[in-house]
C-alpha atoms as a PDB file:
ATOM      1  CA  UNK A   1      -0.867  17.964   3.040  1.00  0.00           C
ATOM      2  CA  UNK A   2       2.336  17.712   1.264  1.00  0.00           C
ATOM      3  CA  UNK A   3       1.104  17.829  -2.403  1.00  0.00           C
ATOM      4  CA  UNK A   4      -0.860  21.519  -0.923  1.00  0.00           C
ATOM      5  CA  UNK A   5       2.382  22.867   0.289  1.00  0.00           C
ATOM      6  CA  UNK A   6       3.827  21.598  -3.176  1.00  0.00           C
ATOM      7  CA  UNK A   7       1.114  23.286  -5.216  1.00  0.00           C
ATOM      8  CA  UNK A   8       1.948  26.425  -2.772  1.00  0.00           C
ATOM      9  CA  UNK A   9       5.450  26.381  -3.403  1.00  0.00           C
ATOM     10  CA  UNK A  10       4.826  25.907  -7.417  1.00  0.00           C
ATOM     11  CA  UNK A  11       2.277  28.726  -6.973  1.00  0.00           C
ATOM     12  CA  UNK A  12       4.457  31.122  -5.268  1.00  0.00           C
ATOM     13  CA  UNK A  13       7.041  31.080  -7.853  1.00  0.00           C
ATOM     14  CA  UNK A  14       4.710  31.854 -10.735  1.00  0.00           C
ATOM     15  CA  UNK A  15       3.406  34.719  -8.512  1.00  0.00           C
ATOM     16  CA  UNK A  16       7.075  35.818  -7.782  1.00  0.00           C
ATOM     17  CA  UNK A  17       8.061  35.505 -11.595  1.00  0.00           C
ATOM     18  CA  UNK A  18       4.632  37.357 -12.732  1.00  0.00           C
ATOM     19  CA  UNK A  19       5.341  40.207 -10.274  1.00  0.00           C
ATOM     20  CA  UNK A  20       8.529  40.740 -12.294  1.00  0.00           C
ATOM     21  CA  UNK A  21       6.785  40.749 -15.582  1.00  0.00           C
ATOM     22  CA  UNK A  22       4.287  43.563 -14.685  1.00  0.00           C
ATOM     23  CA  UNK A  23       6.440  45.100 -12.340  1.00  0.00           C
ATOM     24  CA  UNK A  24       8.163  47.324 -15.677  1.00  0.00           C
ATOM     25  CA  UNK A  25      11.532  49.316 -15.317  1.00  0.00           C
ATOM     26  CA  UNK A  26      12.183  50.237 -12.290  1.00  0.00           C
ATOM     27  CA  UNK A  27      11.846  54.251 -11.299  1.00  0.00           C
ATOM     28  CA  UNK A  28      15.248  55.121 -13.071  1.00  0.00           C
ATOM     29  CA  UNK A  29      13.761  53.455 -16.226  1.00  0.00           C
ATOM     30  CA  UNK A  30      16.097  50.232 -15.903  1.00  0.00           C
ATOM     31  CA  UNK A  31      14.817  47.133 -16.751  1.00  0.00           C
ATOM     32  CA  UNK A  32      14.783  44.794 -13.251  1.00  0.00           C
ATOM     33  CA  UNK A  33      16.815  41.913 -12.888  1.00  0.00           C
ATOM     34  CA  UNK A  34      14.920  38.616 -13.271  1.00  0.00           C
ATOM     35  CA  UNK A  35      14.528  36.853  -9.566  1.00  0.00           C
ATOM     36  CA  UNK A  36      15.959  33.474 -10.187  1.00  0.00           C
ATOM     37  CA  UNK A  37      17.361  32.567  -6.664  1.00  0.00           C
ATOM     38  CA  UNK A  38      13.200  33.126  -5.757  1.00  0.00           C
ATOM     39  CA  UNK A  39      11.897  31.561  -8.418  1.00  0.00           C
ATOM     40  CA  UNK A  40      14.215  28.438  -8.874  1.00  0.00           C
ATOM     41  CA  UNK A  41      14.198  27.976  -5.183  1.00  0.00           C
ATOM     42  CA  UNK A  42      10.384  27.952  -5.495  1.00  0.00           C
ATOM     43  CA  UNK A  43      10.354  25.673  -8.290  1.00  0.00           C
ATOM     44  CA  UNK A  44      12.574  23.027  -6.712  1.00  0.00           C
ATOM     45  CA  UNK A  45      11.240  22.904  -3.400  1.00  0.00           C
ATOM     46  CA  UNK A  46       7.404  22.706  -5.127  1.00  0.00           C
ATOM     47  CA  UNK A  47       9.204  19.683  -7.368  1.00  0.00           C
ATOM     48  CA  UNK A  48      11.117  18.241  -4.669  1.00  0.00           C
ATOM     49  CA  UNK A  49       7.893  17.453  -2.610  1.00  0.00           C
ATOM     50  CA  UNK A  50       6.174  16.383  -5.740  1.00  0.00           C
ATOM     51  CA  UNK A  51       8.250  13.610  -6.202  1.00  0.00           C
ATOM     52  CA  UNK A  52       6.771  11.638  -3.029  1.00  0.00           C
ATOM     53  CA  UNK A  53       3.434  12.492  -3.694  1.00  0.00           C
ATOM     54  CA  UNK A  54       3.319  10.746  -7.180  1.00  0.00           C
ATOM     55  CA  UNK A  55       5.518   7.981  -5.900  1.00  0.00           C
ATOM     56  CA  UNK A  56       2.652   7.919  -3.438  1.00  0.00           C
ATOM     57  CA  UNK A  57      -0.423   7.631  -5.778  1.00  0.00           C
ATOM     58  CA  UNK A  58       1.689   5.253  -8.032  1.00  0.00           C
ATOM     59  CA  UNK A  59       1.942   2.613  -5.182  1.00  0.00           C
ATOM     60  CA  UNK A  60      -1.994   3.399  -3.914  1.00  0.00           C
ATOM     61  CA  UNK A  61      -2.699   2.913  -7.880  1.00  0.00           C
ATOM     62  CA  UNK A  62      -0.909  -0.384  -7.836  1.00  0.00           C
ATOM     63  CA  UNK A  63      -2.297  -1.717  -4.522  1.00  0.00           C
ATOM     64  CA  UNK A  64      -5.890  -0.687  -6.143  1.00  0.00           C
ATOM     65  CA  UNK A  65      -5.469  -2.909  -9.002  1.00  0.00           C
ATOM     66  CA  UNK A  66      -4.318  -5.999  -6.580  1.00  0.00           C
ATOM     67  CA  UNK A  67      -6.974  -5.480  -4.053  1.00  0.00           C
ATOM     68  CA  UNK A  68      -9.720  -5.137  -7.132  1.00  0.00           C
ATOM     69  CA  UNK A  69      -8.661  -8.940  -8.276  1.00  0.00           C
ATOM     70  CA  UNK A  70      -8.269  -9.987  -4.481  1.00  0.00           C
ATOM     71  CA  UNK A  71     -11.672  -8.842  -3.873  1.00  0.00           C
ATOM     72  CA  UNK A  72     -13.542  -9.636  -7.086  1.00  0.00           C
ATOM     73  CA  UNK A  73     -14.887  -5.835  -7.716  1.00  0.00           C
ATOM     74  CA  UNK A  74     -13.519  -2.710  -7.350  1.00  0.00           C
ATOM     75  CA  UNK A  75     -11.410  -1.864  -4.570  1.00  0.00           C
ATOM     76  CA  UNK A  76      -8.930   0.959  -3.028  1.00  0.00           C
ATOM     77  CA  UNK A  77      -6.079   0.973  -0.898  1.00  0.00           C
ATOM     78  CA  UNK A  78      -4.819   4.386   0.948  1.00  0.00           C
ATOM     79  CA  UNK A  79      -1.709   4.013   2.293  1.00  0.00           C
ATOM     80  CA  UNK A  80      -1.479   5.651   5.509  1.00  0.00           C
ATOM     81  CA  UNK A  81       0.975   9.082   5.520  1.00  0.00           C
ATOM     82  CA  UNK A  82       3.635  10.549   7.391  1.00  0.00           C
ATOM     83  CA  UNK A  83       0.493  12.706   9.141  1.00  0.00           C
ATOM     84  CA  UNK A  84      -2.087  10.269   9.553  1.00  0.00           C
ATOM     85  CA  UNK A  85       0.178   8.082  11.149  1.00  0.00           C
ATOM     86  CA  UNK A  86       1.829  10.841  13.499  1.00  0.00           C
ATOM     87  CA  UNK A  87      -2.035  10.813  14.678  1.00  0.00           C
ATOM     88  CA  UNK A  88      -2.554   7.037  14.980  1.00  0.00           C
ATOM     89  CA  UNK A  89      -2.698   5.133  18.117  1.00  0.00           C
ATOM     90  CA  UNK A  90      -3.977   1.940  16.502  1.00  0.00           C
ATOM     91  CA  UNK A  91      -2.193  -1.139  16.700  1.00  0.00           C
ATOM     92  CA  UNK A  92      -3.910  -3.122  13.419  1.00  0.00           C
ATOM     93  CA  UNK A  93      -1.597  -3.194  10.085  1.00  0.00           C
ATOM     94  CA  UNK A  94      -4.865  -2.437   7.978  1.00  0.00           C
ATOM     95  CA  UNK A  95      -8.420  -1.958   8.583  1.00  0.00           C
ATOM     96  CA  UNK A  96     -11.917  -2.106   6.596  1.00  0.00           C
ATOM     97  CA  UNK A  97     -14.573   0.170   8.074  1.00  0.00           C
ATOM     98  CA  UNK A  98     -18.145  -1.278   7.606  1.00  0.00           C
ATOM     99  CA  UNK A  99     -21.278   0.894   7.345  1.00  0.00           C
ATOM    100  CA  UNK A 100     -24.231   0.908   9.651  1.00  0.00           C
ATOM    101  CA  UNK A 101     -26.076  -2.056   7.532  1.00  0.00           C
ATOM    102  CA  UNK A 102     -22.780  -4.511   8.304  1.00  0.00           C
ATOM    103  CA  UNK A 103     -21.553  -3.831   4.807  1.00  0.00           C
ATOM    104  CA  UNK A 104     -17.743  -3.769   4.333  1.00  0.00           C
ATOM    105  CA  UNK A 105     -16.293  -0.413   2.430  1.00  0.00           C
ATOM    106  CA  UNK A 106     -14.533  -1.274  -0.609  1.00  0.00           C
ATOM    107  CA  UNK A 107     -11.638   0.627   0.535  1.00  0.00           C
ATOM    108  CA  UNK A 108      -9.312  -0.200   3.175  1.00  0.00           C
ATOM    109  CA  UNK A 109      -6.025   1.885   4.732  1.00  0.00           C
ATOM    110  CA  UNK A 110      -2.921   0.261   5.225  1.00  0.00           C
ATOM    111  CA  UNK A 111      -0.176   1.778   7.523  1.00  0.00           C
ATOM    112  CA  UNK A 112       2.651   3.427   6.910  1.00  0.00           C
ATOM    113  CA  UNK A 113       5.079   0.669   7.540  1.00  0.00           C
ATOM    114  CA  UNK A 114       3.423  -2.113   5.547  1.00  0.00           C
ATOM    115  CA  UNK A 115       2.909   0.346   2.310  1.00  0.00           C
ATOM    116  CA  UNK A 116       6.785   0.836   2.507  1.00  0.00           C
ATOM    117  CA  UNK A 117       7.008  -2.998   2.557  1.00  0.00           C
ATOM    118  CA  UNK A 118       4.836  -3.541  -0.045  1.00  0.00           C
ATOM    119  CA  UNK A 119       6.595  -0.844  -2.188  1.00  0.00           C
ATOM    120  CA  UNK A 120      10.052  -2.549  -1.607  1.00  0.00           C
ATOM    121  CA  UNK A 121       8.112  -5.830  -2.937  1.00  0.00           C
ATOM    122  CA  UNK A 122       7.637  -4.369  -5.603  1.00  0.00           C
ATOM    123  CA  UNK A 123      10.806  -2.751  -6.839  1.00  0.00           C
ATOM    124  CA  UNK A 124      12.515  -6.037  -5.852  1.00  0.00           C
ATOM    125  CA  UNK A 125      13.322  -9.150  -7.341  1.00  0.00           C
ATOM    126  CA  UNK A 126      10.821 -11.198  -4.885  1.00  0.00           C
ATOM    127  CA  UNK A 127      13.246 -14.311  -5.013  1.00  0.00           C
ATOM    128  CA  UNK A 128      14.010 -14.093  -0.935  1.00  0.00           C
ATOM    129  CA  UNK A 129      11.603 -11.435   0.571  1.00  0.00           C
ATOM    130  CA  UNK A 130      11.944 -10.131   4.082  1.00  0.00           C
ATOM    131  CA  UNK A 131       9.936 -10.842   7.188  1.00  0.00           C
ATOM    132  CA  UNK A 132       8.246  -7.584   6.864  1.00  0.00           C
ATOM    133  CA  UNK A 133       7.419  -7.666   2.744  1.00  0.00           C
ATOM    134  CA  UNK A 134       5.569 -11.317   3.470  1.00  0.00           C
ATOM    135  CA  UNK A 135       3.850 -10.011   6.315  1.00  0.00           C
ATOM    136  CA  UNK A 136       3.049  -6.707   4.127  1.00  0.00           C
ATOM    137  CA  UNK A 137       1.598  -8.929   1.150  1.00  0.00           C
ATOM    138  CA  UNK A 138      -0.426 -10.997   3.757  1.00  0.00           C
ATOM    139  CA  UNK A 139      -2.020  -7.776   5.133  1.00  0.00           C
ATOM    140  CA  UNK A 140      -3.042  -6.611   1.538  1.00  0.00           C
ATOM    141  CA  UNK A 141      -5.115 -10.336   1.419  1.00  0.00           C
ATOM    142  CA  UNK A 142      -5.952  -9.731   4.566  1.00  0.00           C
ATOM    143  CA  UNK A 143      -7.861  -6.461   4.627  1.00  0.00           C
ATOM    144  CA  UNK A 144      -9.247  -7.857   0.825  1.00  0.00           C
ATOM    145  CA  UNK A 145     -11.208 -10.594   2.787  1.00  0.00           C
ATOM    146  CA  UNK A 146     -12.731  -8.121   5.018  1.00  0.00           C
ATOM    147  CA  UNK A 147     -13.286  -5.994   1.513  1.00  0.00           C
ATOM    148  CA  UNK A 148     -15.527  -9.126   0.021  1.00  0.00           C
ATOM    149  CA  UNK A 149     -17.505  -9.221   3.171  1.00  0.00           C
ATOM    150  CA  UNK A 150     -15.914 -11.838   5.781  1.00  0.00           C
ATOM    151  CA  UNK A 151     -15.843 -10.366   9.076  1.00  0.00           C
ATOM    152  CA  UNK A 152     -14.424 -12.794  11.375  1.00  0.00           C
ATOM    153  CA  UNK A 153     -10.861 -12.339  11.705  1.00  0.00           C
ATOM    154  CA  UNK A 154      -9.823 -15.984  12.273  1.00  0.00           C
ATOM    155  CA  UNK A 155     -11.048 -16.271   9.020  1.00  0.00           C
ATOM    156  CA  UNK A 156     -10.023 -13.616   6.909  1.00  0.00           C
ATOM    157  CA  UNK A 157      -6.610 -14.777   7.820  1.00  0.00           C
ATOM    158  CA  UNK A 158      -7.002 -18.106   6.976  1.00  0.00           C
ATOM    159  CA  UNK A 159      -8.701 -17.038   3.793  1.00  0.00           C
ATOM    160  CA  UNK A 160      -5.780 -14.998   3.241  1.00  0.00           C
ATOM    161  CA  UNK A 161      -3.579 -17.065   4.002  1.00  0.00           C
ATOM    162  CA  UNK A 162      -4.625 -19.698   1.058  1.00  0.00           C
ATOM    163  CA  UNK A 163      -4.774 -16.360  -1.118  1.00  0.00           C
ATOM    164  CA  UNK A 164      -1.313 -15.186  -0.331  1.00  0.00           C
ATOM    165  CA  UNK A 165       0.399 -17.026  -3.379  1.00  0.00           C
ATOM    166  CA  UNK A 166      -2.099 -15.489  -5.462  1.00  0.00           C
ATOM    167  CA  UNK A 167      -1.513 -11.574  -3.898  1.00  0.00           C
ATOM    168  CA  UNK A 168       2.225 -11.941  -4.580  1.00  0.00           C
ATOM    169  CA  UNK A 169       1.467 -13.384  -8.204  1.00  0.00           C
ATOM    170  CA  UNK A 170      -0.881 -10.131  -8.901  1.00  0.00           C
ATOM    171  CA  UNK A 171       2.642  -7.934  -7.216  1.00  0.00           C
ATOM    172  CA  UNK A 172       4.729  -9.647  -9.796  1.00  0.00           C
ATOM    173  CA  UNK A 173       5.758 -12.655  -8.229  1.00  0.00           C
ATOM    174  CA  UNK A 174       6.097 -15.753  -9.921  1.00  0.00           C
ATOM    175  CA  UNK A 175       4.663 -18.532  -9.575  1.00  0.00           C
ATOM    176  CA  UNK A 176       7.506 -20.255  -7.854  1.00  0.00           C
ATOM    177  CA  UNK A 177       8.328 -17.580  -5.822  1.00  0.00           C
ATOM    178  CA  UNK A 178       4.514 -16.490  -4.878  1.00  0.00           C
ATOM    179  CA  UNK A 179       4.277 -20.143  -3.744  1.00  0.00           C
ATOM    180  CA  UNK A 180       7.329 -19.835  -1.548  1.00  0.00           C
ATOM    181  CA  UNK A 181       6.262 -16.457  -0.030  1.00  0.00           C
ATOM    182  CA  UNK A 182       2.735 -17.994   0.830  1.00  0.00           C
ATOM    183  CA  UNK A 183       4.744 -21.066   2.132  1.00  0.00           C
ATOM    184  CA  UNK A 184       6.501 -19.229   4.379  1.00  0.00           C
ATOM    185  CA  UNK A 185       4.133 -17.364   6.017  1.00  0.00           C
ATOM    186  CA  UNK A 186       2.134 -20.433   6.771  1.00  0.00           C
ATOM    187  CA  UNK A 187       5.133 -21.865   8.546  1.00  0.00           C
ATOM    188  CA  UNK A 188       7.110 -19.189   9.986  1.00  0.00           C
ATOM    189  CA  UNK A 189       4.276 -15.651  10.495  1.00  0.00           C
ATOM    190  CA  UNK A 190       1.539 -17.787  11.046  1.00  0.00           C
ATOM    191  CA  UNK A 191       2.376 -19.777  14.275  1.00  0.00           C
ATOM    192  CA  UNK A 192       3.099 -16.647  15.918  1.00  0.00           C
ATOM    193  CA  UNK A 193      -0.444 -14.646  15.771  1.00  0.00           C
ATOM    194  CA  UNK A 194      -2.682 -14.307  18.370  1.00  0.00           C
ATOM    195  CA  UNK A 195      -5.836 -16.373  18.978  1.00  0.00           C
ATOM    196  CA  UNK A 196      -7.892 -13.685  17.634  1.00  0.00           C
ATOM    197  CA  UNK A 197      -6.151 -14.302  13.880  1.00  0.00           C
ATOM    198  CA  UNK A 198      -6.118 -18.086  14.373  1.00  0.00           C
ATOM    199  CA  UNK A 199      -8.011 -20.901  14.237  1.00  0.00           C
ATOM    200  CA  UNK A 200      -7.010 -24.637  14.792  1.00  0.00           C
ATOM    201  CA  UNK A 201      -9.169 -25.284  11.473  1.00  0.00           C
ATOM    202  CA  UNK A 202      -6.833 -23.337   9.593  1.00  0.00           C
ATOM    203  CA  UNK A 203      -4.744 -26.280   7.979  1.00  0.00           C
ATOM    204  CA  UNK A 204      -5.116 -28.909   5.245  1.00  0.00           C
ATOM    205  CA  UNK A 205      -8.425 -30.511   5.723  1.00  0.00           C
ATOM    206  CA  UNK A 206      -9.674 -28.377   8.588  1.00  0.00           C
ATOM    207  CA  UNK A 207     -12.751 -26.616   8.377  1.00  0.00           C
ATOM    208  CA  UNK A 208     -11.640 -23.330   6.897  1.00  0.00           C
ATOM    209  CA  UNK A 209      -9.426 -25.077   4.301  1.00  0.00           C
ATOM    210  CA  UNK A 210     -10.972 -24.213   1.079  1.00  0.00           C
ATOM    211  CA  UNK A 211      -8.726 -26.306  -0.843  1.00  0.00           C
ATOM    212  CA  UNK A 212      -7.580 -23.633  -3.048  1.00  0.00           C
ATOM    213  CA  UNK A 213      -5.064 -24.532  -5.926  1.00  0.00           C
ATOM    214  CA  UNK A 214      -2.660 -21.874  -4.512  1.00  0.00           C
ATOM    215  CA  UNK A 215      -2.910 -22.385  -0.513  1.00  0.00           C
ATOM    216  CA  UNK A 216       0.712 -22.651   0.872  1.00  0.00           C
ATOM    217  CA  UNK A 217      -0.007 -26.219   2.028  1.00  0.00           C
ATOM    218  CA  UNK A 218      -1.428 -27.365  -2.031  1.00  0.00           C
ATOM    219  CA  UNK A 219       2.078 -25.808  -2.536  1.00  0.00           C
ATOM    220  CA  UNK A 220       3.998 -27.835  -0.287  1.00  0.00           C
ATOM    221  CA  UNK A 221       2.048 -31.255  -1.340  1.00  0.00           C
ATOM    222  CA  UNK A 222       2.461 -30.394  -5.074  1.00  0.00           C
ATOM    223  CA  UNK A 223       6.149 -30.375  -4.536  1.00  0.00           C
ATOM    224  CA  UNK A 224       6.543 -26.763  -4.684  1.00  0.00           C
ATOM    225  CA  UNK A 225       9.369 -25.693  -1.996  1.00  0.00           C
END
């Protein structure tokens, strides 16, 4: 909605500046002043709201290119706006919609709060992220499992989970500090979800454990802190 009021804005000040090109002289044959409080005001308001909307499809472009590698084919994350989420009663960070046949979209939305999270991520050094960036890199995983087809969600978290290092790596993490993100929310986010996300065979050895190189607890046995 905001890029149409943009484009409106934009549009209105061509009209406005047109007008005054066919208008001619007015009827005592002077030539009319130019309307640059209209137009400019126009123009920057149109800009102004511009600016969020590419910042917008910049992060959603980003996230795409994450999700694709996460999921092994093409993939696309919408990050949820300031109107969709005015309308949202939901309580899930993310969600995959699967069609009549069981199959998963490749395309998953992401709310508001966690696309801010992951968009700080991203513009920050990753050596100590917050509570909410580690949880907002999990969720990206997250919703990627349910993207490549597992429907359980016990186990896309768990599959996740052993992914994480490898979602923060594809942000622009290094390998240290992807290892210490995935780490940590093994330790400290994981304990705390409820029985629906978790499984008792989520741990080294257990039956989910898919003894990935990257899973936080390879990590912690390699040495990696």
């Amino acid at each position: 909605m905001l890029l149409w009021f943009a484009m409106g804005s934009l549009a209105a000040a061509t009209l406005v500046a047109v007008r005054w090109l066919l208008a001619g002289p007015d009827s005592l044959g002077r030539a009319r002043a130019f309307p640059v409080v209209s137009v400019v005001t126009l123009a920057l308001l149109g800009g102004g709201m511009l600016v969020p909307v590419v910042r917008h499809h910049r992060l959603e472009s980003r996230l795409d290119s994450a999700a694709s590698a996460l999921v092994g084919a093409s993939a696309r994350v919408n990050c949820q706006t300031a109107g969709q989420q005015l309308l949202d009663a939901g309580a899930e960070l993310g969600y995959v919609r699967y069609g009549p046949d069981g199959v998963p979209d490749h395309e998953t939305l992401i709310k508001r709060a966690q696309c801010r999270a992951l968009a700080s991520y991203l513009r920050s050094g990753k050596e100590d992220p917050d509570h909410d960036q580690v949880v907002a890199v999990h969720i990206l995983g997250h919703e990627a499992r349910h993207m490549a087809g597992t429907k359980n969600e016990a186990e896309a978290e768990c599959e996740a989970m052993q992914r994480d290092a490898w979602a923060a790596r594809l942000l622009g993490a290094t390998d240290e500090q992807a290892h210490r993100l995935a780490r940590t929310y093994w330790l400290v986010v994981y304990p705390t979800v409820n029985d629906t996300y978790s499984s008792p065979e989520c741990r080294p050895g257990g039956a989910l454990d898919e003894r990935l190189e990257l899973a936080p607890w390879a990590a912690a046995q390699s040495g990696l802190r």
